[in-house]
PDB file of N, CA and C in Angstrom:
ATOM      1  N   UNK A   1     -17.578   4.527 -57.348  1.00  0.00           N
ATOM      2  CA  UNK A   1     -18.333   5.632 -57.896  1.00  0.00           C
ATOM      3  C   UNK A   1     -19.790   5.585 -57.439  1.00  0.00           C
ATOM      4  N   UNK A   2     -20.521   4.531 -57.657  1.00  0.00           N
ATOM      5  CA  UNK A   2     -21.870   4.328 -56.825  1.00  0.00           C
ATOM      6  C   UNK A   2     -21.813   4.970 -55.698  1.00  0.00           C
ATOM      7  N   UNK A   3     -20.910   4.708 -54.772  1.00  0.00           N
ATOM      8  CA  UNK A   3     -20.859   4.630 -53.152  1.00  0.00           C
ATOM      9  C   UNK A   3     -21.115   6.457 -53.220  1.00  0.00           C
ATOM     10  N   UNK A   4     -20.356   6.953 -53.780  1.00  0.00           N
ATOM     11  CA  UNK A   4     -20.229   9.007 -54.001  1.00  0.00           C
ATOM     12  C   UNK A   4     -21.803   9.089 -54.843  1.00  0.00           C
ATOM     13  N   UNK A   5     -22.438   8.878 -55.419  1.00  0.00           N
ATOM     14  CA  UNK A   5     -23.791   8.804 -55.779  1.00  0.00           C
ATOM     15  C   UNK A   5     -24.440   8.828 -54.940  1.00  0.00           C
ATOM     16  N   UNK A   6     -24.756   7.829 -54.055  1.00  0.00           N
ATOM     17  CA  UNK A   6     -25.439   6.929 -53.172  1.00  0.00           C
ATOM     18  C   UNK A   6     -25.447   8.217 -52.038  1.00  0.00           C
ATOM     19  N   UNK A   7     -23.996   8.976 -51.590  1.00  0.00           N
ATOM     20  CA  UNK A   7     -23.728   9.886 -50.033  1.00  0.00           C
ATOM     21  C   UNK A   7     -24.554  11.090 -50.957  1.00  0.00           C
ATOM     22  N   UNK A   8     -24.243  11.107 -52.245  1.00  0.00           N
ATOM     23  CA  UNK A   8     -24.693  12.673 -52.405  1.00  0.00           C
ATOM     24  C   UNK A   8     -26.483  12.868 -52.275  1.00  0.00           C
ATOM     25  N   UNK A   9     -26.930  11.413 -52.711  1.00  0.00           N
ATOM     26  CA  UNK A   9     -28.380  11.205 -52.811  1.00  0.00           C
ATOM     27  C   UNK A   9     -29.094  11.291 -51.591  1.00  0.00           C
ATOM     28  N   UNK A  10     -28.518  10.972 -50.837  1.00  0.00           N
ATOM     29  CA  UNK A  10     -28.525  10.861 -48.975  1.00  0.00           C
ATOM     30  C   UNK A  10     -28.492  11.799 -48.361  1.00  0.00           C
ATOM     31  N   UNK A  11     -27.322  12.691 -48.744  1.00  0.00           N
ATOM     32  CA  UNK A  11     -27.314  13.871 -48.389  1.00  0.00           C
ATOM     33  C   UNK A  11     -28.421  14.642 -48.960  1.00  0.00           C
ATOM     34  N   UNK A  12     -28.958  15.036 -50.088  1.00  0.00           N
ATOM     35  CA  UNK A  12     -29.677  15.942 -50.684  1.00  0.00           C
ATOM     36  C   UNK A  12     -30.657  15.227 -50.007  1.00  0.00           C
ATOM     37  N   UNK A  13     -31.131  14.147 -49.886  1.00  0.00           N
ATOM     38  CA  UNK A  13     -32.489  13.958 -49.124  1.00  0.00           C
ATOM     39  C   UNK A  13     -32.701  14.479 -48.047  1.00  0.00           C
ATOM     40  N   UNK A  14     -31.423  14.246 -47.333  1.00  0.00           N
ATOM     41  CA  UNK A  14     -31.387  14.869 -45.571  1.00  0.00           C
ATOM     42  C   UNK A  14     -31.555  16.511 -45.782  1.00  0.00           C
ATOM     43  N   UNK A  15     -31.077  17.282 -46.457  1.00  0.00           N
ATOM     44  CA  UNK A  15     -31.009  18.370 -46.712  1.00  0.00           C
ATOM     45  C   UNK A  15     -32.725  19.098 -47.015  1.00  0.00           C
ATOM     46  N   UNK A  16     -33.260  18.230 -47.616  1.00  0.00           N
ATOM     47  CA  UNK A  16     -34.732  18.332 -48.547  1.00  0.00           C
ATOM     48  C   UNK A  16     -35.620  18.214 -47.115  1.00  0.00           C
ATOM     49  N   UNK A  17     -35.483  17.066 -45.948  1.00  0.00           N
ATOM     50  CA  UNK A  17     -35.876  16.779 -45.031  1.00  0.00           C
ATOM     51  C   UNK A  17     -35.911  17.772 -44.389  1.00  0.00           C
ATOM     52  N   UNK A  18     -34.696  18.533 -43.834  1.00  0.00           N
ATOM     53  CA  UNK A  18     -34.372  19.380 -42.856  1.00  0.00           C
ATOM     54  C   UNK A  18     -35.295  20.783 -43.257  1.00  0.00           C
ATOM     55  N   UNK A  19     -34.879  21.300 -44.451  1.00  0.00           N
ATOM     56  CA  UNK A  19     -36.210  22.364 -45.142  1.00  0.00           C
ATOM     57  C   UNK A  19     -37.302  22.724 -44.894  1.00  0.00           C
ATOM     58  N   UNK A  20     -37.417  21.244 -45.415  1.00  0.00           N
ATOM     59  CA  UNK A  20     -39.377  20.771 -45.126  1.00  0.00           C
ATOM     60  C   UNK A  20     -39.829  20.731 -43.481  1.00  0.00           C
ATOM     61  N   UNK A  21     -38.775  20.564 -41.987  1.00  0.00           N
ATOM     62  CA  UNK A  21     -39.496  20.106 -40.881  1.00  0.00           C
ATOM     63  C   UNK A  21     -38.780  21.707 -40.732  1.00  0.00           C
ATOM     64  N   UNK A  22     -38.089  22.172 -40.606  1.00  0.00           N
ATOM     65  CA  UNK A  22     -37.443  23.387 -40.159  1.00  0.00           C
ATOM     66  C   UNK A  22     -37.598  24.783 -41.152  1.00  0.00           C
ATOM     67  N   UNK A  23     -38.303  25.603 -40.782  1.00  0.00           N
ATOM     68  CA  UNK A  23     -38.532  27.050 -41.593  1.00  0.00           C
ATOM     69  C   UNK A  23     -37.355  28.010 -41.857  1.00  0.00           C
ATOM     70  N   UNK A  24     -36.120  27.899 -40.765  1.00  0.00           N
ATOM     71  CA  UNK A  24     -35.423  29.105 -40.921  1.00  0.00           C
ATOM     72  C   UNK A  24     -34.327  27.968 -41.898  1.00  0.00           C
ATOM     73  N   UNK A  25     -33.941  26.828 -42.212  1.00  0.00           N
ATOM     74  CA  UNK A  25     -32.844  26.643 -42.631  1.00  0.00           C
ATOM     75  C   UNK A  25     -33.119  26.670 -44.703  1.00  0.00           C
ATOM     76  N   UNK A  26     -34.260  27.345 -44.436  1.00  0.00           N
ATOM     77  CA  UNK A  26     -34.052  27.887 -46.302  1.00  0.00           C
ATOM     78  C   UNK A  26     -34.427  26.737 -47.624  1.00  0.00           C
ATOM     79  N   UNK A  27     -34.636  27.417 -48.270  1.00  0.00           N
ATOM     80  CA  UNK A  27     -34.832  26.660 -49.965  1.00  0.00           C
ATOM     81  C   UNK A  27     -34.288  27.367 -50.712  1.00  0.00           C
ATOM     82  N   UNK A  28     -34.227  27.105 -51.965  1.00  0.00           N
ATOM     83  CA  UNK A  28     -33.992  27.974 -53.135  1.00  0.00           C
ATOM     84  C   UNK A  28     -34.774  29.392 -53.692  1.00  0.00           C
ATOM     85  N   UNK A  29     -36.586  28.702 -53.235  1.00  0.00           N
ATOM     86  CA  UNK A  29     -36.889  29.679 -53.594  1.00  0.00           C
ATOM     87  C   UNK A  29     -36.623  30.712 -52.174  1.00  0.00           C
ATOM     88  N   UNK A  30     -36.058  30.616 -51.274  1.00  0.00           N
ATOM     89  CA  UNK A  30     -36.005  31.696 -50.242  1.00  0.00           C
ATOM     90  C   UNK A  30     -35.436  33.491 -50.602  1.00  0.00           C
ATOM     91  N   UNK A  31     -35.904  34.175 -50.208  1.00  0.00           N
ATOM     92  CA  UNK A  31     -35.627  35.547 -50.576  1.00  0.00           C
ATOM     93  C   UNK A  31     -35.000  35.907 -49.101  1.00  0.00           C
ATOM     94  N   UNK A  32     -33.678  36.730 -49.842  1.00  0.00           N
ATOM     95  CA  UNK A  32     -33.264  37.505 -48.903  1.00  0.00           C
ATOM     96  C   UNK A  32     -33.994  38.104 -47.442  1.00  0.00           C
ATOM     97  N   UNK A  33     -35.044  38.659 -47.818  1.00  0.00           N
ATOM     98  CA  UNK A  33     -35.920  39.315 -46.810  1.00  0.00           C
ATOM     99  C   UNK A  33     -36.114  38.476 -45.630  1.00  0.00           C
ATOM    100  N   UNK A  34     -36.774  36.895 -46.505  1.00  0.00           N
ATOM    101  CA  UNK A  34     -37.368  35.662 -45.438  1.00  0.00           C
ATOM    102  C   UNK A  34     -36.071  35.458 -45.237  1.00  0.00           C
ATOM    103  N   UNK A  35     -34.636  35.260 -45.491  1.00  0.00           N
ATOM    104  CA  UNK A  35     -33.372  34.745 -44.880  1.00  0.00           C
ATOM    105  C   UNK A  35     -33.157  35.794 -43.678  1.00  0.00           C
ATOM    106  N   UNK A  36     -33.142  36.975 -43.447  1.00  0.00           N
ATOM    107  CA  UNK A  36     -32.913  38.100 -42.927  1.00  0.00           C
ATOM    108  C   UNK A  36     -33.954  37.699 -41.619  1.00  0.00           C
ATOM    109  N   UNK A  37     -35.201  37.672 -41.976  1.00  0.00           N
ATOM    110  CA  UNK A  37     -36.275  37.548 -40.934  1.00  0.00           C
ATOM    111  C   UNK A  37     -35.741  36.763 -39.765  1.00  0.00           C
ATOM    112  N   UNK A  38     -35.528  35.224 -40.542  1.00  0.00           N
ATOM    113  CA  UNK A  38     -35.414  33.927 -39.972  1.00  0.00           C
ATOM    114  C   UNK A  38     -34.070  34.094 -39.150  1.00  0.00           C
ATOM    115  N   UNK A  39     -33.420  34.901 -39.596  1.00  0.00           N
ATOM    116  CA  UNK A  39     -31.893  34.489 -38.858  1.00  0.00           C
ATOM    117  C   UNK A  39     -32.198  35.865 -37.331  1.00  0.00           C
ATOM    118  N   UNK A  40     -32.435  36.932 -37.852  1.00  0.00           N
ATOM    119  CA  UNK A  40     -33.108  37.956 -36.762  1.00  0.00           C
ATOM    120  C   UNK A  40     -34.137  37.302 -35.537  1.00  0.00           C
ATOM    121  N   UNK A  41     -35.330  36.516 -36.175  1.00  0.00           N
ATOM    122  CA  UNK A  41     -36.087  36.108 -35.224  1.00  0.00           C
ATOM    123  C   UNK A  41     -35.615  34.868 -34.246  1.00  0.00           C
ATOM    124  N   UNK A  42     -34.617  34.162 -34.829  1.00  0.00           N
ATOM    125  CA  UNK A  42     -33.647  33.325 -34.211  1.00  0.00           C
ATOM    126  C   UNK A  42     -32.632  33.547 -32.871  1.00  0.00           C
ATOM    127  N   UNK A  43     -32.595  35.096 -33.466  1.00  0.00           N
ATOM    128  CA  UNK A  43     -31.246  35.878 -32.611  1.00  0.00           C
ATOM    129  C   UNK A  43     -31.945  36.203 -31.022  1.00  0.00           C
ATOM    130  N   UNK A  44     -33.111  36.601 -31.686  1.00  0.00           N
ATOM    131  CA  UNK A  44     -34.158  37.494 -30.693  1.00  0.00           C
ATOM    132  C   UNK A  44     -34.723  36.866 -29.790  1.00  0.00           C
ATOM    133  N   UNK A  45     -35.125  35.521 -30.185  1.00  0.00           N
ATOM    134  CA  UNK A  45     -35.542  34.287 -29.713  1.00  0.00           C
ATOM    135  C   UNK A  45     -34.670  33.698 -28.549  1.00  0.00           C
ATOM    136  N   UNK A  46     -33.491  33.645 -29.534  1.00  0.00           N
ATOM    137  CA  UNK A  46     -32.667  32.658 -28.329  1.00  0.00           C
ATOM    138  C   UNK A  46     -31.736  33.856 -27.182  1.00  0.00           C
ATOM    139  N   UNK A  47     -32.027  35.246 -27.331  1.00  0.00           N
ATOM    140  CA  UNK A  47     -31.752  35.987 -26.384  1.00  0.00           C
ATOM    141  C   UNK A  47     -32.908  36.459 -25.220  1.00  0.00           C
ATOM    142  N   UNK A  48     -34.025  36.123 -25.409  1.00  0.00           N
ATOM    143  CA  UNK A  48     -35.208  35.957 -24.696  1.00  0.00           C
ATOM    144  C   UNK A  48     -35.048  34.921 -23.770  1.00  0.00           C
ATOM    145  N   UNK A  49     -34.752  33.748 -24.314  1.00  0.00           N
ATOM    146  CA  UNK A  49     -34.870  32.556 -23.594  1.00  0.00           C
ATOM    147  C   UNK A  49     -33.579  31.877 -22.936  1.00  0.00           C
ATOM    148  N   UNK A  50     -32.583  33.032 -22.897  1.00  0.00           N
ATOM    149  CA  UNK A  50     -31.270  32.609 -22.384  1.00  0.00           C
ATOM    150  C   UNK A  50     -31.222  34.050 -21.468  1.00  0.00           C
ATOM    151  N   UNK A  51     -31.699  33.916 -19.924  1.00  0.00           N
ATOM    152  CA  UNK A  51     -31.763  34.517 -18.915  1.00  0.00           C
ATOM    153  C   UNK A  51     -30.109  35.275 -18.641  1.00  0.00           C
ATOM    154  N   UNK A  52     -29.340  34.697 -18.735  1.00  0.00           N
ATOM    155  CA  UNK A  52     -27.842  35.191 -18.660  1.00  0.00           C
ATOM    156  C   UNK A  52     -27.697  36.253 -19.922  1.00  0.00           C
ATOM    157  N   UNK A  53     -28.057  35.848 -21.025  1.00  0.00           N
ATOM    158  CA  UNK A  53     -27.462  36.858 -22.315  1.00  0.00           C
ATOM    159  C   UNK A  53     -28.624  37.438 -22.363  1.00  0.00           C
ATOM    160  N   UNK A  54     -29.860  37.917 -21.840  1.00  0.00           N
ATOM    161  CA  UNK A  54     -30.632  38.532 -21.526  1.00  0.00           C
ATOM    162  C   UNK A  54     -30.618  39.846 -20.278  1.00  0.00           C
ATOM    163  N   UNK A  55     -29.517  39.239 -19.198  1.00  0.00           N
ATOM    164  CA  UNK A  55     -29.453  40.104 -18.487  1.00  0.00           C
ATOM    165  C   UNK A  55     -28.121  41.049 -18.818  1.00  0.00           C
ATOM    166  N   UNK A  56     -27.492  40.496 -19.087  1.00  0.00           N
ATOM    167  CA  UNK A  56     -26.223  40.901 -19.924  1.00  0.00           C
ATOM    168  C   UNK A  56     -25.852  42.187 -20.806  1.00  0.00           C
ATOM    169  N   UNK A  57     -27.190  41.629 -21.664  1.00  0.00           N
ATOM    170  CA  UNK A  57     -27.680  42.688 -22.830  1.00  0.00           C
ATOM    171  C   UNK A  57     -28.536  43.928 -21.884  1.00  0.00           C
ATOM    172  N   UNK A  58     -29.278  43.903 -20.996  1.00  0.00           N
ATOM    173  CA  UNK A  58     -29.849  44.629 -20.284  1.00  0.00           C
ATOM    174  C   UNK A  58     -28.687  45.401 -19.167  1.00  0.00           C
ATOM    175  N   UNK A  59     -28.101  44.760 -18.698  1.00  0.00           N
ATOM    176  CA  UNK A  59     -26.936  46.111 -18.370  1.00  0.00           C
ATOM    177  C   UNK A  59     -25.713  46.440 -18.827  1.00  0.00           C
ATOM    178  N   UNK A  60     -25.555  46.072 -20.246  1.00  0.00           N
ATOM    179  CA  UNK A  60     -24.710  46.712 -21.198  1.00  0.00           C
ATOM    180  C   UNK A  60     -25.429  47.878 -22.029  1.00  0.00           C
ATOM    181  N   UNK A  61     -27.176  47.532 -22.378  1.00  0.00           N
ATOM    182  CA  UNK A  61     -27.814  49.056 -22.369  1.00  0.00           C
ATOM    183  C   UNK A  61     -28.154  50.152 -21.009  1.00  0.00           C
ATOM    184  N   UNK A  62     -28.583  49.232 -20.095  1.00  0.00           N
ATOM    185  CA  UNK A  62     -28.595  50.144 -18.941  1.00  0.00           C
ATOM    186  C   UNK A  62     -29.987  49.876 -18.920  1.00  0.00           C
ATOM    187  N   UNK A  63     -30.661  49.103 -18.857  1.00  0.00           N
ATOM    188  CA  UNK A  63     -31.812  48.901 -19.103  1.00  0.00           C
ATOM    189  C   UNK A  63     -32.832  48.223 -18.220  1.00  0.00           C
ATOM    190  N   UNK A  64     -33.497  48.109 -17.507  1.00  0.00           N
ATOM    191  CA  UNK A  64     -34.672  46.831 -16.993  1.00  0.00           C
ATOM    192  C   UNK A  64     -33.977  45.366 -18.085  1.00  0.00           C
ATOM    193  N   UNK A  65     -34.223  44.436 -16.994  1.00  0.00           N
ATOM    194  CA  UNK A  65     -34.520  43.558 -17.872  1.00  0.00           C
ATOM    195  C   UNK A  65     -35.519  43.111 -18.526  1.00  0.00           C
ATOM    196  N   UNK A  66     -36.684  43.632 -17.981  1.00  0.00           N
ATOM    197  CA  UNK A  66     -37.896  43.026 -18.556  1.00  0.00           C
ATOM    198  C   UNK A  66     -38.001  44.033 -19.779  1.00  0.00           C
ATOM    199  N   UNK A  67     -37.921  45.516 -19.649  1.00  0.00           N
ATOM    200  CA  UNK A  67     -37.851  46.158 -20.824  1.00  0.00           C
ATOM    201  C   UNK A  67     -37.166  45.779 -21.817  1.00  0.00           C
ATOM    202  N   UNK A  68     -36.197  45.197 -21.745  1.00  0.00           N
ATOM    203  CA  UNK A  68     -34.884  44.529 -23.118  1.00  0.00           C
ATOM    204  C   UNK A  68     -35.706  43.774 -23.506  1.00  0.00           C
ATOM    205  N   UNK A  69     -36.465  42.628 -22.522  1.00  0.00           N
ATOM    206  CA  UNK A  69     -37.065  41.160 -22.878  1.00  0.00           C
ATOM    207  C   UNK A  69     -38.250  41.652 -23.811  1.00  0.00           C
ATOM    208  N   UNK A  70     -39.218  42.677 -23.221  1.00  0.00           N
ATOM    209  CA  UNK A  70     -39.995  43.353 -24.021  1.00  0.00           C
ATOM    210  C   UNK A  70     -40.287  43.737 -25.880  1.00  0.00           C
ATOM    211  N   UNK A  71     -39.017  44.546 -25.804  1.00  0.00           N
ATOM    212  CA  UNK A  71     -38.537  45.276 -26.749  1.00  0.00           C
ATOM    213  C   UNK A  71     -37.459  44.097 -27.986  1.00  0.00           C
ATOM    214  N   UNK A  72     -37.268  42.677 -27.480  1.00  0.00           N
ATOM    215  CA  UNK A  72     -36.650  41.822 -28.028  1.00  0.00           C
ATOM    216  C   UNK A  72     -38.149  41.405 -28.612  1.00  0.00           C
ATOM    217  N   UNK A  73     -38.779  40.954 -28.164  1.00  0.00           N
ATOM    218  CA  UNK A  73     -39.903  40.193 -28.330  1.00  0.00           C
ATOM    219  C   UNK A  73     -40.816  41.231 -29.412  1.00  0.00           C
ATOM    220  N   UNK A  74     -41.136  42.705 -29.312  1.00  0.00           N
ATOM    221  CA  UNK A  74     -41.738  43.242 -30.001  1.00  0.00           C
ATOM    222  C   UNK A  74     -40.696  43.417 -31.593  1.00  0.00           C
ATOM    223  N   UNK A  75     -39.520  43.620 -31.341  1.00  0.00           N
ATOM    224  CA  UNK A  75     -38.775  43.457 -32.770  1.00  0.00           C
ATOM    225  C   UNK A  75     -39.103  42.380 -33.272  1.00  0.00           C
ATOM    226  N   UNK A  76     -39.543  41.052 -32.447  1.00  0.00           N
ATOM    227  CA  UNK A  76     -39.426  39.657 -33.710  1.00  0.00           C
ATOM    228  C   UNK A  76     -40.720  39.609 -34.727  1.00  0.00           C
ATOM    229  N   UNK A  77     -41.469  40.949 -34.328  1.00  0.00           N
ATOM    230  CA  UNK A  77     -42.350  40.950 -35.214  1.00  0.00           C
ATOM    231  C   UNK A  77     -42.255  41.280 -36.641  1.00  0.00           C
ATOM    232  N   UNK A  78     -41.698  42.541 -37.038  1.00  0.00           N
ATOM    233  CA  UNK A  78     -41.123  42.782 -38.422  1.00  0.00           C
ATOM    234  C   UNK A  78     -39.398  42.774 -38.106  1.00  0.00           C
ATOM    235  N   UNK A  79     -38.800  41.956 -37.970  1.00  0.00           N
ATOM    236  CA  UNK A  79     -37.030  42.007 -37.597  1.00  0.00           C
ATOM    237  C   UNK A  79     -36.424  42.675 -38.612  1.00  0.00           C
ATOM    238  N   UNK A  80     -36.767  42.213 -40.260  1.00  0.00           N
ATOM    239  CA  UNK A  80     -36.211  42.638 -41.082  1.00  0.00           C
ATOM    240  C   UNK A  80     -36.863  43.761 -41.598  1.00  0.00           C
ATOM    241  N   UNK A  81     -37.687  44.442 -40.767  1.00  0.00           N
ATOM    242  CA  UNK A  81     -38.201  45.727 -42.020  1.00  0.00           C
ATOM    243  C   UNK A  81     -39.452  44.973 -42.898  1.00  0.00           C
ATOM    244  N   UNK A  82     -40.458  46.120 -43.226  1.00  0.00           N
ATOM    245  CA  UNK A  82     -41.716  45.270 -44.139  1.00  0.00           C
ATOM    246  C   UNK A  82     -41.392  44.757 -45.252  1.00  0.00           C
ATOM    247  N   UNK A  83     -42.159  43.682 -45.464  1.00  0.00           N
ATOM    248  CA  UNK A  83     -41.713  42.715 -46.395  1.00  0.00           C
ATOM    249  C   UNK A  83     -41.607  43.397 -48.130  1.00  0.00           C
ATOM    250  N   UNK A  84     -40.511  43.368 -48.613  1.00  0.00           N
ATOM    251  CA  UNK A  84     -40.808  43.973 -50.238  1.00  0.00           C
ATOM    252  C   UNK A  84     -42.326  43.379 -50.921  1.00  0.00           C
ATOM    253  N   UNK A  85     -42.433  44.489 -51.974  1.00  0.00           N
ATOM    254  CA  UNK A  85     -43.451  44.417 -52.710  1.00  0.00           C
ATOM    255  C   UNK A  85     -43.050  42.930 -53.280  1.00  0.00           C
ATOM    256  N   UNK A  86     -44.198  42.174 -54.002  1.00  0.00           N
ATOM    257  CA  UNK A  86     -44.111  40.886 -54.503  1.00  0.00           C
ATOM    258  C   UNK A  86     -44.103  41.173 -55.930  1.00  0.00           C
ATOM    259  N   UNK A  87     -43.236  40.625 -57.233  1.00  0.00           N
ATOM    260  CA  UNK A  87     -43.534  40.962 -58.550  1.00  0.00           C
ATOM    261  C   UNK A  87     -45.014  40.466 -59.227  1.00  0.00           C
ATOM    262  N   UNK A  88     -45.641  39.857 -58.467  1.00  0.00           N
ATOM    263  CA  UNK A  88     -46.870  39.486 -58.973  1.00  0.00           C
ATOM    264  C   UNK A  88     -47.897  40.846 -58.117  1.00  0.00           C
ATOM    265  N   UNK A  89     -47.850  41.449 -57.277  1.00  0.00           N
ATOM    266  CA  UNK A  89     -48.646  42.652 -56.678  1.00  0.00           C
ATOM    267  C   UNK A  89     -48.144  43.685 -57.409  1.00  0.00           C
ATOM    268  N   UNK A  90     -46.706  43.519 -58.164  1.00  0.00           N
ATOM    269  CA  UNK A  90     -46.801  45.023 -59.068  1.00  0.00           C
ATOM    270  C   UNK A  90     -46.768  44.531 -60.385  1.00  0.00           C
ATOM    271  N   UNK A  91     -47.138  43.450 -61.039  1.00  0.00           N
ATOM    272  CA  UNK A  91     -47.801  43.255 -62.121  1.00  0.00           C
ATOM    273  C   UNK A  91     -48.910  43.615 -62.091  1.00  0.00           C
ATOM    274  N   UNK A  92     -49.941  43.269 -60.894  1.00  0.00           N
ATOM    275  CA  UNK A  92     -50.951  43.139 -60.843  1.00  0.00           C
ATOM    276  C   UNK A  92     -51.610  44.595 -60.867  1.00  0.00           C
ATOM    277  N   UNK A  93     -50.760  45.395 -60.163  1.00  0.00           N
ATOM    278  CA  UNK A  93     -51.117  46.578 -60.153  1.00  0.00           C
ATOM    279  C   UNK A  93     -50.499  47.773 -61.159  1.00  0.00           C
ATOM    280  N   UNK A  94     -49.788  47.383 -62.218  1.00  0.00           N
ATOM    281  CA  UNK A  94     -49.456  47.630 -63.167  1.00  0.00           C
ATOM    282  C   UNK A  94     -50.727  47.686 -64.511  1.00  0.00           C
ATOM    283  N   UNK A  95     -51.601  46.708 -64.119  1.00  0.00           N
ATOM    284  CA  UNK A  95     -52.288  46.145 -65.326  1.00  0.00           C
ATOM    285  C   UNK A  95     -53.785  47.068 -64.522  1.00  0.00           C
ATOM    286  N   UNK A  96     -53.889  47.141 -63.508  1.00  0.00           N
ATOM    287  CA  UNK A  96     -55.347  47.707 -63.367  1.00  0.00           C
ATOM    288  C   UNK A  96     -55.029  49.290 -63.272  1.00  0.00           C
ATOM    289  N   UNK A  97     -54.074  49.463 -63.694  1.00  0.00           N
ATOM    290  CA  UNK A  97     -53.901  51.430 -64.254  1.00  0.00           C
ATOM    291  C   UNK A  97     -54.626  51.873 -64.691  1.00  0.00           C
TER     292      UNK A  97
END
């Protein structure tokens, strides 16, 4: 029984580790929006930097490649759409009515 203690404690540390050095693999407090972002800017990312699924994607639209590469790179800016209001910015702005 220790030994199943001991892997789960290990594990949740490694898990706590990975969080803390890596941004897209999430916490608890993570919101949909930041999950959405992270997995989009990931997508966008590693189709930029993979010359084959870059060109790929560029003549399956019909496209330049540099325009695809372009237009990949300008989406990783808002990927998911602007970020929702925060419940503390519409408290806040609730109260100065």
């Amino acid at each position: 029984m220790r030994l199943e203690w001991a892997d789960k404690l290990r594990t949740q540390q490694e898990l706590e580790r990975l969080q803390a050095k890596y941004i897209g693999t999430g916490h608890p407090d993570t919101t949909s929006w930041e999950w959405k972002t992270n997995i989009n800017r990931d997508t966008y990312s590693s189709i930029v930097g993979h010359p084959a699924l870059l060109s790929y994607i560029a003549l399956a639209s019909n496209e330049p490649v540099t325009k695809v590469r372009a237009e990949m790179i300008r989406k990783m800016i808002q990927p998911a759409g602007p970020p929702p209001a925060r419940e503390e910015d519409m408290i806040m702005g609730g109260q100065q009515s």
